[in-house]
N, C-alpha and C. Protein backbone atom coordinates (compact mmCIF):
# COMPACT_ATOMS: atom_id res chain seq x y z
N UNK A 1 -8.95 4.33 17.76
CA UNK A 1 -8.83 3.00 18.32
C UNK A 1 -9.87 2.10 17.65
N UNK A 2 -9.67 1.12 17.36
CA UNK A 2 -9.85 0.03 16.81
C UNK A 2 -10.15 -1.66 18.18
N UNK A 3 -11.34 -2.27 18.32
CA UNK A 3 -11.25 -3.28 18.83
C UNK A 3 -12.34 -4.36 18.13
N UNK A 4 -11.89 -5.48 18.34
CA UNK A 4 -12.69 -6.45 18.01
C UNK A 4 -12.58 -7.67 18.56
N UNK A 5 -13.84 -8.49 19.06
CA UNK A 5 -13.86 -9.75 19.29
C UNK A 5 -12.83 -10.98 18.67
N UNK A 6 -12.22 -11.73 19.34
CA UNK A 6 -11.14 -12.72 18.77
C UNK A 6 -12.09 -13.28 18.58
N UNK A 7 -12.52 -14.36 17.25
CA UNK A 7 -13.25 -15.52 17.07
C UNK A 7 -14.67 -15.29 17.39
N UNK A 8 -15.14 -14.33 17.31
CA UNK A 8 -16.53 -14.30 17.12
C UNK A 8 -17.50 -15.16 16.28
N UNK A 9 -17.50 -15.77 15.27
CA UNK A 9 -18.21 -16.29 14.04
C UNK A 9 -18.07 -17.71 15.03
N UNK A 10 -17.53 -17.95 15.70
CA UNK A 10 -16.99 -19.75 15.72
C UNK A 10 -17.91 -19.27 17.17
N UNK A 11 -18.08 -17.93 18.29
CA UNK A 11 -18.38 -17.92 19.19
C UNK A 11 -19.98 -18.08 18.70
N UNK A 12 -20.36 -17.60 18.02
CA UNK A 12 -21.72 -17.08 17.42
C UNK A 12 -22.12 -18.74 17.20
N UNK A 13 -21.39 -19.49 16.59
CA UNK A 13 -21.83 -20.55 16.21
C UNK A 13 -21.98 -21.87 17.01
N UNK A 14 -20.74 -21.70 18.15
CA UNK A 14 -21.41 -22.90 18.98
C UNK A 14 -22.38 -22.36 19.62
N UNK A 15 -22.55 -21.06 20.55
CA UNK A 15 -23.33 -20.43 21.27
C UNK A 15 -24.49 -20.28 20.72
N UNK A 16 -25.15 -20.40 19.63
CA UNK A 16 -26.42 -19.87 19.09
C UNK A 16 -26.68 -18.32 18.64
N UNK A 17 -27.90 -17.99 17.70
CA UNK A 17 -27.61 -17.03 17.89
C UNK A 17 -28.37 -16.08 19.25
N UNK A 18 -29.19 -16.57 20.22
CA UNK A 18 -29.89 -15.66 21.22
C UNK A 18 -28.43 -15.75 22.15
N UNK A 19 -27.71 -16.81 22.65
CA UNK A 19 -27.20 -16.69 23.70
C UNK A 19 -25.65 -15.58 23.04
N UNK A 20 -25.40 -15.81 21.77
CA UNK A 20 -24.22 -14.85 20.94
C UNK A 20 -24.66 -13.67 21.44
N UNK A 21 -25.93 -13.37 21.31
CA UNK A 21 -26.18 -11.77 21.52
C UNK A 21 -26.22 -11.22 22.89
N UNK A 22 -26.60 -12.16 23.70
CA UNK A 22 -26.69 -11.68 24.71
C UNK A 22 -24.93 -11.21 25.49
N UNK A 23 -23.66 -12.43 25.45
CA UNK A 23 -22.79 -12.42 25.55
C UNK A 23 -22.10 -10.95 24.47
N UNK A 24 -22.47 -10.63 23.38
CA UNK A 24 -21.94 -9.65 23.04
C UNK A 24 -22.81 -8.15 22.82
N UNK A 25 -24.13 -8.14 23.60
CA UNK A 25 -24.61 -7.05 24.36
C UNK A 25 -23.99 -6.83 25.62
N UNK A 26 -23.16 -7.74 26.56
CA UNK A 26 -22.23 -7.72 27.61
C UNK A 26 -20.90 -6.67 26.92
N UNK A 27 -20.41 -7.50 26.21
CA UNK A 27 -19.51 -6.59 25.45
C UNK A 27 -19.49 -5.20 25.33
N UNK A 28 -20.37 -5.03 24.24
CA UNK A 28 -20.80 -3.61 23.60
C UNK A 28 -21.22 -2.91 25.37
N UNK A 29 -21.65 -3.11 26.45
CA UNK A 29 -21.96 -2.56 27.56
C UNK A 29 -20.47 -1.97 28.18
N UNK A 30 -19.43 -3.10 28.31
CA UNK A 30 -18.18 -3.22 28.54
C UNK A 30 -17.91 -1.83 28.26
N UNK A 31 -17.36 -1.96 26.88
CA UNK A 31 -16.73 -1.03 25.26
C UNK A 31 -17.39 0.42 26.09
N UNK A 32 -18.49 0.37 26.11
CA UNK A 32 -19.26 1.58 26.22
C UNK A 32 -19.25 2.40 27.39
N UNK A 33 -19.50 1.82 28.53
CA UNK A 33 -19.10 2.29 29.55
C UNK A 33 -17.26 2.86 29.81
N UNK A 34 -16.41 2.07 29.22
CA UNK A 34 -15.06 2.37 28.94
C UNK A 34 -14.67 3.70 28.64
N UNK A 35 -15.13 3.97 27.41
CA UNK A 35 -15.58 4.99 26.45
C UNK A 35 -15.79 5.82 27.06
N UNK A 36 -16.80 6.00 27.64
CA UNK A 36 -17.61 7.26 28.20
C UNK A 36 -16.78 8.03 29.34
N UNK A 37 -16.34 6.76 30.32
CA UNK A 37 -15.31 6.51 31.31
C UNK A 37 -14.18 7.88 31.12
N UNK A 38 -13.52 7.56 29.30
CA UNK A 38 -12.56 7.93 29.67
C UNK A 38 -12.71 8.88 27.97
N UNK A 39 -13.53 10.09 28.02
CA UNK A 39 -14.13 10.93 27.37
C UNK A 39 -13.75 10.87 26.15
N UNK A 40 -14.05 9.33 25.16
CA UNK A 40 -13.79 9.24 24.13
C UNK A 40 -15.43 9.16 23.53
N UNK A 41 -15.37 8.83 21.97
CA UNK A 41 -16.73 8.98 21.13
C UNK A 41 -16.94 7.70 20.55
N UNK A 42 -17.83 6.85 20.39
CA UNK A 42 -18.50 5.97 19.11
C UNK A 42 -18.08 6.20 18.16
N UNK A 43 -17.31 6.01 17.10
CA UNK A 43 -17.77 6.73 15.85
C UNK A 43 -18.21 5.51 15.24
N UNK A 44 -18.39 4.52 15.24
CA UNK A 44 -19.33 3.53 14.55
C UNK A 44 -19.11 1.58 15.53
N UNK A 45 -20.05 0.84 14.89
CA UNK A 45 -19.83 -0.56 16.07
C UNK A 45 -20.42 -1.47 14.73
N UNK A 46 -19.83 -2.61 14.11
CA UNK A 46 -19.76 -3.10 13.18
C UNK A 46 -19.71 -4.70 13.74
N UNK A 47 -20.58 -5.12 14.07
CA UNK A 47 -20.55 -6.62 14.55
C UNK A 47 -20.48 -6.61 15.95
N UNK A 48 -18.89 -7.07 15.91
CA UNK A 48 -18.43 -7.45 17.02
C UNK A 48 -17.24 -6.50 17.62
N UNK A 49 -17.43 -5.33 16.85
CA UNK A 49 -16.24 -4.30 16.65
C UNK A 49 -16.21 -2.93 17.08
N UNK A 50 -15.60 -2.41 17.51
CA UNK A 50 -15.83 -0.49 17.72
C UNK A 50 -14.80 0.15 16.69
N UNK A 51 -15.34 1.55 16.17
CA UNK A 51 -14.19 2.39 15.85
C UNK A 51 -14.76 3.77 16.97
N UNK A 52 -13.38 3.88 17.66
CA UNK A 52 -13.48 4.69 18.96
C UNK A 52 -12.55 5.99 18.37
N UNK A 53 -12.73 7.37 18.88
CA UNK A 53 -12.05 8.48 19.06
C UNK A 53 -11.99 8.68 19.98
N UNK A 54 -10.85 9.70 20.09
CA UNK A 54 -10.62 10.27 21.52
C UNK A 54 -10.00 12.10 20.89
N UNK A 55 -10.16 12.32 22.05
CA UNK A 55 -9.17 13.72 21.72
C UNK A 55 -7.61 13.86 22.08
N UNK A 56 -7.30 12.87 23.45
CA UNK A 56 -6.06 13.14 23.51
C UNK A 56 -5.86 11.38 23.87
N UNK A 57 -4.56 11.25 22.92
CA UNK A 57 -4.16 9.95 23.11
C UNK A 57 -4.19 9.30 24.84
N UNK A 58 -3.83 9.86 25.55
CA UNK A 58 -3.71 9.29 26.89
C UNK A 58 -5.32 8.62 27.18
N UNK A 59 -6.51 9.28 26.92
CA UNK A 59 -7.51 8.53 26.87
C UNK A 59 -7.80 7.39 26.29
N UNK A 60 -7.54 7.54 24.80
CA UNK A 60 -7.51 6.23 24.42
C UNK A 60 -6.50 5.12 24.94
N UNK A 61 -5.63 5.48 25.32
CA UNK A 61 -5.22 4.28 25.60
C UNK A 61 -5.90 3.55 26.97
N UNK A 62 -6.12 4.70 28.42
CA UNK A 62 -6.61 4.74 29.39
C UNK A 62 -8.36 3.63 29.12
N UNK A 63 -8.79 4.12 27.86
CA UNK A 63 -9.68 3.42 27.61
C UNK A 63 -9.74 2.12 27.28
N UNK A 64 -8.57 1.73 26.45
CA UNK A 64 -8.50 0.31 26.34
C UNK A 64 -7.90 -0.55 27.09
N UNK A 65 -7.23 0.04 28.32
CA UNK A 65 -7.04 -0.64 29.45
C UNK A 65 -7.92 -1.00 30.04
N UNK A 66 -9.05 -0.14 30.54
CA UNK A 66 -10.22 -0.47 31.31
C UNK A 66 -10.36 -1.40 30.54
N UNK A 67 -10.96 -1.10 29.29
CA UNK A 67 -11.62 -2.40 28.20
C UNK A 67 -11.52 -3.87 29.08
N UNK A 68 -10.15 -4.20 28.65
CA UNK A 68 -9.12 -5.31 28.94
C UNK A 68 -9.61 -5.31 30.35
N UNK A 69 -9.52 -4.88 31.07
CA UNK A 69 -9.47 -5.07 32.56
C UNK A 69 -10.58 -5.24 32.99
N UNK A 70 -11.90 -4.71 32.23
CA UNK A 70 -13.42 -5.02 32.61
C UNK A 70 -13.75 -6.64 32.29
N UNK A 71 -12.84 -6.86 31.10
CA UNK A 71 -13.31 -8.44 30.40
C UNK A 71 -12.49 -8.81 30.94
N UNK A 72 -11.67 -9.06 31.81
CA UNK A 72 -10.56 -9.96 32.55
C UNK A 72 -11.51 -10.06 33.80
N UNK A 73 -11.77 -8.89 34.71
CA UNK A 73 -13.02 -9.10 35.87
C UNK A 73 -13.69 -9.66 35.46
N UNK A 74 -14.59 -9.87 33.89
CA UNK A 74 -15.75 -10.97 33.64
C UNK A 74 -15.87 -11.99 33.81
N UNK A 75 -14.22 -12.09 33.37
CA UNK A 75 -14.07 -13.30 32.85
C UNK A 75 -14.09 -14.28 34.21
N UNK A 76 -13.54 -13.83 35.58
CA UNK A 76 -12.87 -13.87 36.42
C UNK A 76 -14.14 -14.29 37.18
N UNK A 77 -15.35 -13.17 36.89
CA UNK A 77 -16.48 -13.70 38.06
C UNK A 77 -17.24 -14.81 37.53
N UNK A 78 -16.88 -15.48 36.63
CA UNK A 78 -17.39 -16.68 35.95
C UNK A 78 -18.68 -16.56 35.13
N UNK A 79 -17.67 -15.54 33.94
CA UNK A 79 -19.07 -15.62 33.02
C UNK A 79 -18.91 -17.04 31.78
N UNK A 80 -20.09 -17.24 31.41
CA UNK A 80 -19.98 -18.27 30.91
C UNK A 80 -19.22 -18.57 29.89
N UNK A 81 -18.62 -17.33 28.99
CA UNK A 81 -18.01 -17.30 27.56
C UNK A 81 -17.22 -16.13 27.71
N UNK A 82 -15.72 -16.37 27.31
CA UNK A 82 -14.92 -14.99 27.73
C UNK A 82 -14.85 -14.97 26.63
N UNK A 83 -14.35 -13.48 26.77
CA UNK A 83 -14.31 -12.61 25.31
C UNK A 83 -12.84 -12.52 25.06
N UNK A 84 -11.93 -12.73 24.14
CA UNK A 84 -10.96 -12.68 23.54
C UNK A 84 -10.82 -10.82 22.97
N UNK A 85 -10.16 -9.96 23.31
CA UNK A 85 -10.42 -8.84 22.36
C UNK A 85 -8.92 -8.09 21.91
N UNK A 86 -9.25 -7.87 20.43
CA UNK A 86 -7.92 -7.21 19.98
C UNK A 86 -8.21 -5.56 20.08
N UNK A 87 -7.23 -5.10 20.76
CA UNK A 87 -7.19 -3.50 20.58
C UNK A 87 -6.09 -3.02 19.58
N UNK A 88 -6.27 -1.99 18.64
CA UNK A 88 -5.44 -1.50 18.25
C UNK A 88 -5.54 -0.32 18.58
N UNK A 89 -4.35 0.90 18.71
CA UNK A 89 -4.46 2.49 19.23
C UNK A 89 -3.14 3.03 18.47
N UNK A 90 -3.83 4.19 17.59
CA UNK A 90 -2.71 4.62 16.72
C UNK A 90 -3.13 6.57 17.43
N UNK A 91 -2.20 7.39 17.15
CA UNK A 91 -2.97 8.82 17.14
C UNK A 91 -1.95 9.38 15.96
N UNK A 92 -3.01 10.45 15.57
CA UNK A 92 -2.74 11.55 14.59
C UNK A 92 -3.86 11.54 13.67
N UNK A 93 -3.63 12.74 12.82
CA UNK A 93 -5.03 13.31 12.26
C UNK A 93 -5.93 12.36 11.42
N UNK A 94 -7.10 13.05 11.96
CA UNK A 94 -7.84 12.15 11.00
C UNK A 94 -8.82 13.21 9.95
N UNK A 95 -9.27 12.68 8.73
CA UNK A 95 -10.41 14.07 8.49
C UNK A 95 -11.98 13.29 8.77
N UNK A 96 -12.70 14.52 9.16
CA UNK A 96 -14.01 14.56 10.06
C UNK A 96 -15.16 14.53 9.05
N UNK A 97 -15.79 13.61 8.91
CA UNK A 97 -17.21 14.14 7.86
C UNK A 97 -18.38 13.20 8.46
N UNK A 98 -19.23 14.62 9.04
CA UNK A 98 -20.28 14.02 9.43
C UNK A 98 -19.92 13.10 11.08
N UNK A 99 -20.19 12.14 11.47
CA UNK A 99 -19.78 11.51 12.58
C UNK A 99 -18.23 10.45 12.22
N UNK A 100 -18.31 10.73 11.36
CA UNK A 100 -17.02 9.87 10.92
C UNK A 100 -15.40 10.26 10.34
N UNK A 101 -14.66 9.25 10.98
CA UNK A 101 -13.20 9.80 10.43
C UNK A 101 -12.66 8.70 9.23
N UNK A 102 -11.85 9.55 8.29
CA UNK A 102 -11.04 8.89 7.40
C UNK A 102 -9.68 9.32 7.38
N UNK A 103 -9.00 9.01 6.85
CA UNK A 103 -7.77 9.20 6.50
C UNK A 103 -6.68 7.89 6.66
N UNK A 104 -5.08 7.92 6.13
CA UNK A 104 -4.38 7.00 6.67
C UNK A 104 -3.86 6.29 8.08
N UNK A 105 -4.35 7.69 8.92
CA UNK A 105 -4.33 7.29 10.08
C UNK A 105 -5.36 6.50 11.19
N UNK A 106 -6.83 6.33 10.22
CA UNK A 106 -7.99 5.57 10.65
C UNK A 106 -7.44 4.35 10.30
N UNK A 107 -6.82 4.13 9.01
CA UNK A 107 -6.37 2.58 8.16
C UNK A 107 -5.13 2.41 9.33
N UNK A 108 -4.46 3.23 9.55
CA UNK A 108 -3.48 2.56 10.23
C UNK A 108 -3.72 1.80 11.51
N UNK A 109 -5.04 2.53 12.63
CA UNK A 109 -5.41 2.33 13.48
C UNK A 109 -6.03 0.64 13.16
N UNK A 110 -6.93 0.62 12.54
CA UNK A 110 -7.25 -0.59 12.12
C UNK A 110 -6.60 -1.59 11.67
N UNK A 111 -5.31 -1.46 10.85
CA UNK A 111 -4.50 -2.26 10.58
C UNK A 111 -3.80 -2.79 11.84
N UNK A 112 -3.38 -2.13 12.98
CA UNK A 112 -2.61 -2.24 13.92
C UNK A 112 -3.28 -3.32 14.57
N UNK A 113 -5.21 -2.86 14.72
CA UNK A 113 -5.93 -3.91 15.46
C UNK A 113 -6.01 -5.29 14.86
N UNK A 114 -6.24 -5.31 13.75
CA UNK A 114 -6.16 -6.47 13.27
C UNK A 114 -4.94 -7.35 13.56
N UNK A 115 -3.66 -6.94 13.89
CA UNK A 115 -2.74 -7.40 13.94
C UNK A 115 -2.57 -7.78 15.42
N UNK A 116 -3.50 -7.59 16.47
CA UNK A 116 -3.22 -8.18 18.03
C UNK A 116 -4.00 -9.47 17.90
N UNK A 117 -3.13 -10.03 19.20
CA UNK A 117 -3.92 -11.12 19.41
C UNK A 117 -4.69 -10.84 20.50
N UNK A 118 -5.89 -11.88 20.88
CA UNK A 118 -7.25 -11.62 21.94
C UNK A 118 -6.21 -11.04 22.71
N UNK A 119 -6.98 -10.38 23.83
CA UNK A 119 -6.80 -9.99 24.87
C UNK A 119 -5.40 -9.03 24.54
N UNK A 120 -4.98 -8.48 23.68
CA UNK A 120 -3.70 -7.62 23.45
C UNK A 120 -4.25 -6.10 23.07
N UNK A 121 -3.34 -6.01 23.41
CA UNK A 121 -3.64 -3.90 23.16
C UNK A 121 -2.32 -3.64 22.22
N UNK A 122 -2.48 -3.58 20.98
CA UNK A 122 -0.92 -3.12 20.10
C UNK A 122 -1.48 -1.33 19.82
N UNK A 123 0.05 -0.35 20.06
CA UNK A 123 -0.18 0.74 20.55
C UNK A 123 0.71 1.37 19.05
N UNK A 124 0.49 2.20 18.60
CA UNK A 124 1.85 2.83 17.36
C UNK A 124 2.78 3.37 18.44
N UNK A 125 4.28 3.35 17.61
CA UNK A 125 4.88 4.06 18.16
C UNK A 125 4.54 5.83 18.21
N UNK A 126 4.15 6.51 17.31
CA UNK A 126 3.11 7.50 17.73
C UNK A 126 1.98 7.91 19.09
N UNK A 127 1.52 6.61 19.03
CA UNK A 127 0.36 6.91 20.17
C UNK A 127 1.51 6.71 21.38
N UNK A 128 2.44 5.69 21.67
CA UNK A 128 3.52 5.38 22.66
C UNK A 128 4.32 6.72 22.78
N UNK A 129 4.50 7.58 21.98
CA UNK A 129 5.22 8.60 22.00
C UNK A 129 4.30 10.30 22.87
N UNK A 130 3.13 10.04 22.64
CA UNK A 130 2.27 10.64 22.46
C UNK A 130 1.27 10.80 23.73
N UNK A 131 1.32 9.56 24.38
CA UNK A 131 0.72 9.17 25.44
C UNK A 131 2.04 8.62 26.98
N UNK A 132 2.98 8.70 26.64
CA UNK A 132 4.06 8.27 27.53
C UNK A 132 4.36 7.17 27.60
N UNK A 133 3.06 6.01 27.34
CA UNK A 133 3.11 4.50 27.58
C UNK A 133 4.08 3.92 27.93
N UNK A 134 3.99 3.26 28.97
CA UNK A 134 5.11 2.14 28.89
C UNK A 134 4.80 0.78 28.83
N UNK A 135 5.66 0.13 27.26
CA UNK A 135 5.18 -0.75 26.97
C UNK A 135 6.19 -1.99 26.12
N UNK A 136 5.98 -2.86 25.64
CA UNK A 136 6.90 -3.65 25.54
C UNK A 136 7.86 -3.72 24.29
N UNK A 137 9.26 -4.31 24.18
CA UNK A 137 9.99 -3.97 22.73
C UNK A 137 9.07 -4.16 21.68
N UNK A 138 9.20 -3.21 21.16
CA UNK A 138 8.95 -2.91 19.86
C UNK A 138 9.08 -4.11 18.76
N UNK A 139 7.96 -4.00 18.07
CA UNK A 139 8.00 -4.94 17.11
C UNK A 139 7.49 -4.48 15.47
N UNK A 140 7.93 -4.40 14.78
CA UNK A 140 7.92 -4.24 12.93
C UNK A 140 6.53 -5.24 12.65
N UNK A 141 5.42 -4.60 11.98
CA UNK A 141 4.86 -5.13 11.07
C UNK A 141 4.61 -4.25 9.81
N UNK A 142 4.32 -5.69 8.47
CA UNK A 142 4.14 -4.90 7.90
C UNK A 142 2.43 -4.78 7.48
N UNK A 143 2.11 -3.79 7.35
CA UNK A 143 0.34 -3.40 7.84
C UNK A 143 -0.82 -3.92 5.98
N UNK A 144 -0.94 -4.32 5.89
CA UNK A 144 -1.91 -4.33 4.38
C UNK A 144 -2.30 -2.95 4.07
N UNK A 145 -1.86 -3.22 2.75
CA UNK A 145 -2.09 -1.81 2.16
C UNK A 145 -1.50 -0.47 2.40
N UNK A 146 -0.41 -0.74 3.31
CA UNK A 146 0.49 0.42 3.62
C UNK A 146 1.59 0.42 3.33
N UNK A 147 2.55 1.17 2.95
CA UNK A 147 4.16 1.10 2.27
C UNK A 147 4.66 1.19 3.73
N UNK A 148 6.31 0.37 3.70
CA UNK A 148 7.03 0.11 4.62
C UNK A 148 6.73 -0.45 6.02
N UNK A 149 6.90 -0.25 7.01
CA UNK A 149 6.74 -1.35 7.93
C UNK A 149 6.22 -0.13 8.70
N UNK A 150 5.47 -0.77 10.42
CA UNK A 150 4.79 -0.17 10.91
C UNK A 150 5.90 -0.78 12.96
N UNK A 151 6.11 0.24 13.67
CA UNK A 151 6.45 0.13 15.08
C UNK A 151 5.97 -0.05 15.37
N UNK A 152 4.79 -0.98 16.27
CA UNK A 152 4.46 -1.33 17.31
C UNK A 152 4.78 -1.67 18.21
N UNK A 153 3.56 -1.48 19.63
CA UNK A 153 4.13 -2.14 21.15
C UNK A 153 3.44 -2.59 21.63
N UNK A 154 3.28 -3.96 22.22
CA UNK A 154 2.05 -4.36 23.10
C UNK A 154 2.16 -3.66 24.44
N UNK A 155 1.50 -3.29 24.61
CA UNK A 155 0.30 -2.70 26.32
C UNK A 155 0.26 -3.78 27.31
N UNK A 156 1.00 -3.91 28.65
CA UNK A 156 0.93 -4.66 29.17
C UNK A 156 -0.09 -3.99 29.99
N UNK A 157 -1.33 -5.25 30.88
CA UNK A 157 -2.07 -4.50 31.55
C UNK A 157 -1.79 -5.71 32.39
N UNK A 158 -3.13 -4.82 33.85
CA UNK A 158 -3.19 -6.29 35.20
C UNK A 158 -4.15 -5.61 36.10
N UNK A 159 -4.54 -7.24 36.11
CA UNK A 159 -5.95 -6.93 36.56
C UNK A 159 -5.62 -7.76 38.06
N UNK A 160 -4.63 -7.29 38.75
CA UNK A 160 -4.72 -7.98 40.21
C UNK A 160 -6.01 -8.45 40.80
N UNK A 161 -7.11 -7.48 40.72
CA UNK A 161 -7.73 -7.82 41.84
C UNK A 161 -8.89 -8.67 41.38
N UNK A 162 -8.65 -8.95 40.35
CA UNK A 162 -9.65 -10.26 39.52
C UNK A 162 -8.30 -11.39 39.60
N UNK A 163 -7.75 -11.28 39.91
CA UNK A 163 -6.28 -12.59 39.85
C UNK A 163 -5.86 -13.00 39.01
N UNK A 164 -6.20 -12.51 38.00
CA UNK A 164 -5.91 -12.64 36.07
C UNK A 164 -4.64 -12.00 35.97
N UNK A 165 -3.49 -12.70 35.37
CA UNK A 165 -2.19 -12.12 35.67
C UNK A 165 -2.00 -11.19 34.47
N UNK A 166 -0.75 -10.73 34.72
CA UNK A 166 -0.82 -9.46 33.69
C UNK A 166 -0.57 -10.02 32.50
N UNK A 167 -0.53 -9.49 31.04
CA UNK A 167 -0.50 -9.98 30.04
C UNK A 167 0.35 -8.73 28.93
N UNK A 168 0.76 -9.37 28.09
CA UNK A 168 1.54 -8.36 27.47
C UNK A 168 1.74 -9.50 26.11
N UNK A 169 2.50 -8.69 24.95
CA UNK A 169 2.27 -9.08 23.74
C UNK A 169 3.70 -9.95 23.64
């Protein structure tokens, strides 16, 4: 899994940089607690960004729901600057070196994220297959740097009890 801040640089820049950090030490708290939540790993945090593992897809996705649903409560108890965040969630192998994964299926994961908008969770049809998800028609992209097109699904989530209505891609 793959997430990142929507518009960070433009957030960083009206906000300053002490009050940027503080708003995205909120974040990274978010992300992290999520994570832990739902027995996935760090494997690295790049700005404004995570690259997350898991062992079995149902976590990751379980994880980026909370995500979404912790920054929708934030947003909700009136924090001063909401966070926009793209999730992407792909599964299948990756190779392991050291704390880190590579392979086409890390690029794919990342490609997928790049391709949501804030507040969206885009899932592969893999991880949807993989995890049971239920989630919305399917949509074709085509990913940078990858041959042929890619299935995706947005993740509808809902955060009733923050009153933030549900959202879907």
């Amino acid at each position: 899994m793959f997430s990142d801040i929507e518009g960070s640089t433009e957030l960083n820049e009206r906000l300053g940089d002490e009050r940027w950090l503080a708003v995205l030490e909120e974040h990274n708290a978010i992300v992290r607690a999520a994570v832990r939540a739902h027995s996935g790993r760090e494997v690295k945090s790049q700005g404004d960004g995570f690259m997350l593992a898991f062992a079995r897809p149902a976590d990751g996705l379980a994880c980026a729901l909370a995500m979404q649903r912790a920054l929708a409560e934030r947003e909700a108890a009136g924090a001063e600057c909401p966070l926009r965040v793209r999730v992407g969630v792909h599964a299948g192998p990756a190779i392991r070196r050291g704390s880190d994964y590579f392979g086409r299926n890390v690029v794919v994961a990342a490609r997928i994220a790049a391709q949501a908008r804030g507040g969206e969770i885009l899932v592969s049809e893999e991880l949807r297959e993989a995890a049971g998800a239920p989630v919305s028609e399917p949509r074709e992209l085509v990913l940078k740097g990858l041959g042929g097109r890619q299935r995706v699904h947005a993740m509808a989530w809902d955060v009733s009890c923050a009153g933030t209505p549900t959202r879907a891609g």
